[in-house]
N, C-alpha and C. Protein backbone atom coordinates (compact mmCIF):
# COMPACT_ATOMS: atom_id res chain seq x y z
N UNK A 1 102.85 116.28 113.63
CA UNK A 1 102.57 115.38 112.52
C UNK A 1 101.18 115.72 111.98
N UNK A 2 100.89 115.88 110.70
CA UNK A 2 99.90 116.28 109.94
C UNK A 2 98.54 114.77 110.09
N UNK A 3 97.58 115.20 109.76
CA UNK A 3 96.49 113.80 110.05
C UNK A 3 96.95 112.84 109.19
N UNK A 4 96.84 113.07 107.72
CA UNK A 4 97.51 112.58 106.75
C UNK A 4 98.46 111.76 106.92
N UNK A 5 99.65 112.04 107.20
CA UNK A 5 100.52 111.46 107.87
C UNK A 5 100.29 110.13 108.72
N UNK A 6 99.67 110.86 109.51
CA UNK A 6 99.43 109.80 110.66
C UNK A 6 98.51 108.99 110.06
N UNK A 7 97.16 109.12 109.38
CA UNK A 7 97.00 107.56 108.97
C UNK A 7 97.77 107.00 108.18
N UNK A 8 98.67 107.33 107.43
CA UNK A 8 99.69 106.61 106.02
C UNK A 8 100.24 105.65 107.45
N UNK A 9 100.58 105.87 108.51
CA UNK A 9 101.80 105.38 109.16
C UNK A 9 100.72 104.52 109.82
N UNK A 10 99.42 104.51 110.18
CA UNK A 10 98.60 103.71 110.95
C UNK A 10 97.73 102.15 109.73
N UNK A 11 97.92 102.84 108.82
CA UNK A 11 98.11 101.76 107.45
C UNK A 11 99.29 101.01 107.30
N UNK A 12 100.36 100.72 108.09
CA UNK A 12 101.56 100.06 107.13
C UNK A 12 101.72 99.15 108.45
N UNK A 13 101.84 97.96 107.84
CA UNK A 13 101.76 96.60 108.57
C UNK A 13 103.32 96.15 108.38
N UNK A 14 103.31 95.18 108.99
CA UNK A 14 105.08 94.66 108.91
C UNK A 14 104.76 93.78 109.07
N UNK A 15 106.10 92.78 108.44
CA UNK A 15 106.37 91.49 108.46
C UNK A 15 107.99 91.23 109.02
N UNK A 16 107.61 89.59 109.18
CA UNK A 16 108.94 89.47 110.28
C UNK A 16 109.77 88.58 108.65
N UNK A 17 110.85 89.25 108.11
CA UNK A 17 111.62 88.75 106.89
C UNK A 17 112.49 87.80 107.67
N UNK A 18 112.91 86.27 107.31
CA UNK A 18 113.82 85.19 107.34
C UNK A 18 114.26 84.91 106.16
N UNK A 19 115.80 84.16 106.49
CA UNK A 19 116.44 84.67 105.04
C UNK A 19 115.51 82.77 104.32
N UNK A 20 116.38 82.77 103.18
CA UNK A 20 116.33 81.50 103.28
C UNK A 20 117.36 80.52 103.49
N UNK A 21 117.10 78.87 103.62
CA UNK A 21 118.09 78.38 103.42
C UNK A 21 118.43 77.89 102.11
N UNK A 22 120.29 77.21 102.49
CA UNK A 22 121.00 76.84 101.62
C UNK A 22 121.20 75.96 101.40
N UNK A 23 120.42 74.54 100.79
CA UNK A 23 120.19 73.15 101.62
C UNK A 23 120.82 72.88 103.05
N UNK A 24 121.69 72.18 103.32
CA UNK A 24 121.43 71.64 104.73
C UNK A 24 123.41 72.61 105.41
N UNK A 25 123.61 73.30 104.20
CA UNK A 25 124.85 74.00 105.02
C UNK A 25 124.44 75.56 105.51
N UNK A 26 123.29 76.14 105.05
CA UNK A 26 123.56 77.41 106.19
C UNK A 26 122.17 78.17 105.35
N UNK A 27 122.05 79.76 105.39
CA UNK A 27 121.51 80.57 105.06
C UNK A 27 121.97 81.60 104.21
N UNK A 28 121.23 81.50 103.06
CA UNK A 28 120.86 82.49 102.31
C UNK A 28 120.56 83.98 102.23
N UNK A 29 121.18 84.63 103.53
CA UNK A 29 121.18 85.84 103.79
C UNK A 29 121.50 87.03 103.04
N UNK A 30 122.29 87.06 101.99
CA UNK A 30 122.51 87.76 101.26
C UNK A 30 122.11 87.52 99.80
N UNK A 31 120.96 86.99 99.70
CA UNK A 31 119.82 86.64 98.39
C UNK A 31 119.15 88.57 98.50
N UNK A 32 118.72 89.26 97.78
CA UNK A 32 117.21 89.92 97.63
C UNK A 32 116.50 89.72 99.18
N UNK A 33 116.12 90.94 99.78
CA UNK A 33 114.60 90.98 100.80
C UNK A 33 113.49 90.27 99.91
N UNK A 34 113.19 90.11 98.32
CA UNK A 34 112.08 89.48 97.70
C UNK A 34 112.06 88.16 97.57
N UNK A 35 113.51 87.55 98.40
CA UNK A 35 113.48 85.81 98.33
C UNK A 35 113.36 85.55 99.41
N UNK A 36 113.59 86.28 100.55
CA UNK A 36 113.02 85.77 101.76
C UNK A 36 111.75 85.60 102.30
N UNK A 37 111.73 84.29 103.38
CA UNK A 37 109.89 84.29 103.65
C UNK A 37 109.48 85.26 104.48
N UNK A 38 108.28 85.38 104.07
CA UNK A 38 107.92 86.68 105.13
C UNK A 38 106.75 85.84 106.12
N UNK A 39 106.86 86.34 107.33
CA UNK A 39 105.93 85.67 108.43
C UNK A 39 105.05 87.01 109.27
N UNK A 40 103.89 86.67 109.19
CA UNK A 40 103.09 87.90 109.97
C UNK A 40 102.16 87.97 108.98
N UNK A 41 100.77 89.25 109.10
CA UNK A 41 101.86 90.64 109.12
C UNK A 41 101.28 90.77 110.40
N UNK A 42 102.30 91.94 111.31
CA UNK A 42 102.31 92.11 112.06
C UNK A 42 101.56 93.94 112.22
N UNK A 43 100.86 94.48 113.38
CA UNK A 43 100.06 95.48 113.32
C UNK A 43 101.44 96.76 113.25
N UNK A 44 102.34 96.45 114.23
CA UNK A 44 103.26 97.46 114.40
C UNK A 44 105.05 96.56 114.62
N UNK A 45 105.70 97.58 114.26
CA UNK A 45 106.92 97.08 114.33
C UNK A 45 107.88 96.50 115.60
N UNK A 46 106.54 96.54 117.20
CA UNK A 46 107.14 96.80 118.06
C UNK A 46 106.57 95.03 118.23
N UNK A 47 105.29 94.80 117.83
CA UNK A 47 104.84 93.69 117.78
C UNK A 47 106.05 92.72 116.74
N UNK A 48 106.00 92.81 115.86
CA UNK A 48 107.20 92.21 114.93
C UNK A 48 108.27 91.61 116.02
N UNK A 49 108.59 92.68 116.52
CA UNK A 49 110.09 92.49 117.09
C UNK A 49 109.85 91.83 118.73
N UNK A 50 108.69 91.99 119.56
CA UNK A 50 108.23 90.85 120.53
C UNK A 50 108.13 89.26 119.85
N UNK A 51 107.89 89.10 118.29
CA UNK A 51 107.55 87.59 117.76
C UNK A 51 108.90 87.45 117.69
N UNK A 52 109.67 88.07 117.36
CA UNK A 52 111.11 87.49 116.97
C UNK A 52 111.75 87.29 118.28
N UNK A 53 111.77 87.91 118.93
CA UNK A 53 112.34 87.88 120.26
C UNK A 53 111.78 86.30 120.78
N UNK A 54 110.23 86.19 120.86
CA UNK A 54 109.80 85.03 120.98
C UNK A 54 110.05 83.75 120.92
N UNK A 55 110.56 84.25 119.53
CA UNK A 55 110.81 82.71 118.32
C UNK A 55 112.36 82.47 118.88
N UNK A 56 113.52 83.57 119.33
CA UNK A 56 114.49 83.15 119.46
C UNK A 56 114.41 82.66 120.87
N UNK A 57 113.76 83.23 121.57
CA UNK A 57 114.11 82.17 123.22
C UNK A 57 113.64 81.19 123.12
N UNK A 58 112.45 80.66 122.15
CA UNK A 58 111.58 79.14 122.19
C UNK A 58 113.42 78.51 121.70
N UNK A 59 113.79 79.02 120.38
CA UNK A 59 115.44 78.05 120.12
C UNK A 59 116.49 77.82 121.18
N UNK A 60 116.46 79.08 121.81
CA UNK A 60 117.92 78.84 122.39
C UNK A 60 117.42 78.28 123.95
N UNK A 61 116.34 77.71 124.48
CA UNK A 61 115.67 77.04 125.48
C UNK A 61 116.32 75.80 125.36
N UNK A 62 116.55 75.47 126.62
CA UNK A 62 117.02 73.94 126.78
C UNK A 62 116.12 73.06 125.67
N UNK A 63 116.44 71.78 125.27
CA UNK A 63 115.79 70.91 125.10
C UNK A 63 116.12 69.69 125.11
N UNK A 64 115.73 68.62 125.01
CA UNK A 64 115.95 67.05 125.50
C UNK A 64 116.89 66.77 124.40
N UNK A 65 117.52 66.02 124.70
CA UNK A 65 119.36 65.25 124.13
C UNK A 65 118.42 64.67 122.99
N UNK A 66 117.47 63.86 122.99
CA UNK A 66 116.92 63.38 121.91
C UNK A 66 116.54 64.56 120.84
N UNK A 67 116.34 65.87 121.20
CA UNK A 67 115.96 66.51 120.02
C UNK A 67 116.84 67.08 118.93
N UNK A 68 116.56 66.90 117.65
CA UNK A 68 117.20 67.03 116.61
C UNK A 68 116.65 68.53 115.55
N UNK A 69 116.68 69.37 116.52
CA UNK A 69 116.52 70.98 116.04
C UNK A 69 117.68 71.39 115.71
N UNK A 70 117.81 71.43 114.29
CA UNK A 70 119.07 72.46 113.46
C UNK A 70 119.26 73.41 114.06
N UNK A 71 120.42 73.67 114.38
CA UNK A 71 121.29 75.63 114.41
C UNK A 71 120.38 76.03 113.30
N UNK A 72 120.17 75.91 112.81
CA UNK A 72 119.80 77.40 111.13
C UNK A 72 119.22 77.66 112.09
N UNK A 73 118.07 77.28 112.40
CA UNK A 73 116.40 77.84 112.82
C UNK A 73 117.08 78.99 113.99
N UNK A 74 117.96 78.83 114.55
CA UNK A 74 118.64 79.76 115.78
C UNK A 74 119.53 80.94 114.57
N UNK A 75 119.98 80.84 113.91
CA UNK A 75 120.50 81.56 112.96
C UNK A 75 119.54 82.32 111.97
N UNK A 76 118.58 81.50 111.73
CA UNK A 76 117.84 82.41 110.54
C UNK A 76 117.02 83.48 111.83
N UNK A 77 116.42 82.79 112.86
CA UNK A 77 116.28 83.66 113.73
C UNK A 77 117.02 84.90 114.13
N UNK A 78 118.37 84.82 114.23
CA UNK A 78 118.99 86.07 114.66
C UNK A 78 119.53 87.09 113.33
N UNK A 79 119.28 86.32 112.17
CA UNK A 79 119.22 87.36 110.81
C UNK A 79 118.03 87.82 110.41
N UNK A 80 116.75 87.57 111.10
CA UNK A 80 115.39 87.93 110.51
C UNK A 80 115.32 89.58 110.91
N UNK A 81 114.69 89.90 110.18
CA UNK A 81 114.29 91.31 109.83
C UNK A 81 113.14 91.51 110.14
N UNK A 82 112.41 92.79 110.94
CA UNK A 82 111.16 93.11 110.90
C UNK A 82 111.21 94.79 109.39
N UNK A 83 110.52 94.32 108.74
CA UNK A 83 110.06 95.29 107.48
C UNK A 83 109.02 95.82 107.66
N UNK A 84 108.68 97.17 107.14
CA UNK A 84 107.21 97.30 106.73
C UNK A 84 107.03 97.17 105.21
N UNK A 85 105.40 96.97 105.23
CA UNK A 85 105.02 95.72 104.22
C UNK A 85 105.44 96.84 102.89
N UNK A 86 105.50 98.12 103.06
CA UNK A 86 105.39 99.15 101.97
C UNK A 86 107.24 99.59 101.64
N UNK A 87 107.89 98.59 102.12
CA UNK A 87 109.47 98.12 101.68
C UNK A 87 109.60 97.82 100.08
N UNK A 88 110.33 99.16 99.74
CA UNK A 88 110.57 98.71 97.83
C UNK A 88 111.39 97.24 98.28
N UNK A 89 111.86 97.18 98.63
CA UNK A 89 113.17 96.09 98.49
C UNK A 89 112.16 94.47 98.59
N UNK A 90 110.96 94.42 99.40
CA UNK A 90 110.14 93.89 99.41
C UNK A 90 110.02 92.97 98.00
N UNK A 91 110.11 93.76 97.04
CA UNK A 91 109.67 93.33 95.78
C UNK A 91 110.49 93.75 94.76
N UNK A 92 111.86 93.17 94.76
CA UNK A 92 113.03 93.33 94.49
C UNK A 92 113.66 94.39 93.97
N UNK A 93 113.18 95.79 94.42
CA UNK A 93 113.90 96.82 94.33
C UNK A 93 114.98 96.93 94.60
């Protein structure tokens, strides 16, 4: 790999893409990458994908009968995307 190279690739940050929702029946997954929220940015793609991993075991963790946590949040979780930030589609390509 040329130096060049290697900083272009040590410049490009990522974000963790969630789709959106669809009021209270589901997700918006097949909207544009430019309507989804983006969360991060993250330094590398390997980091990205440890937060998501993260975010989905905090959902699918037991929790108390009293709690009233939507499925989406477990769903938009398992449709989120890690991007880098230099993604045409980013910005509705």
């Amino acid at each position: 790999m040329k130096t060049r190279h290697a900083v272009v690739l040590a410049l490009v940050g990522w974000y963790l893409m969630v789709p959106p929702y669809i009021g209270t029946t589901g997700l918006a997954d097949k909207e544009q990458l430019s309507a989804w929220q983006r969360f991060g940015p993250y330094k590398s793609e390997s980091d990205c994908a440890d937060s998501k991993r993260k975010w989905e075991g905090t959902l699918e963790a037991p929790h108390s009968a009293t709690d009233s946590r939507p499925e989406q949040g477990l769903m938009a979780s398992q449709e989120a995307l890690c991007l880098p930030d230099n993604d045409p589609r980013l910005n509705g390509n």
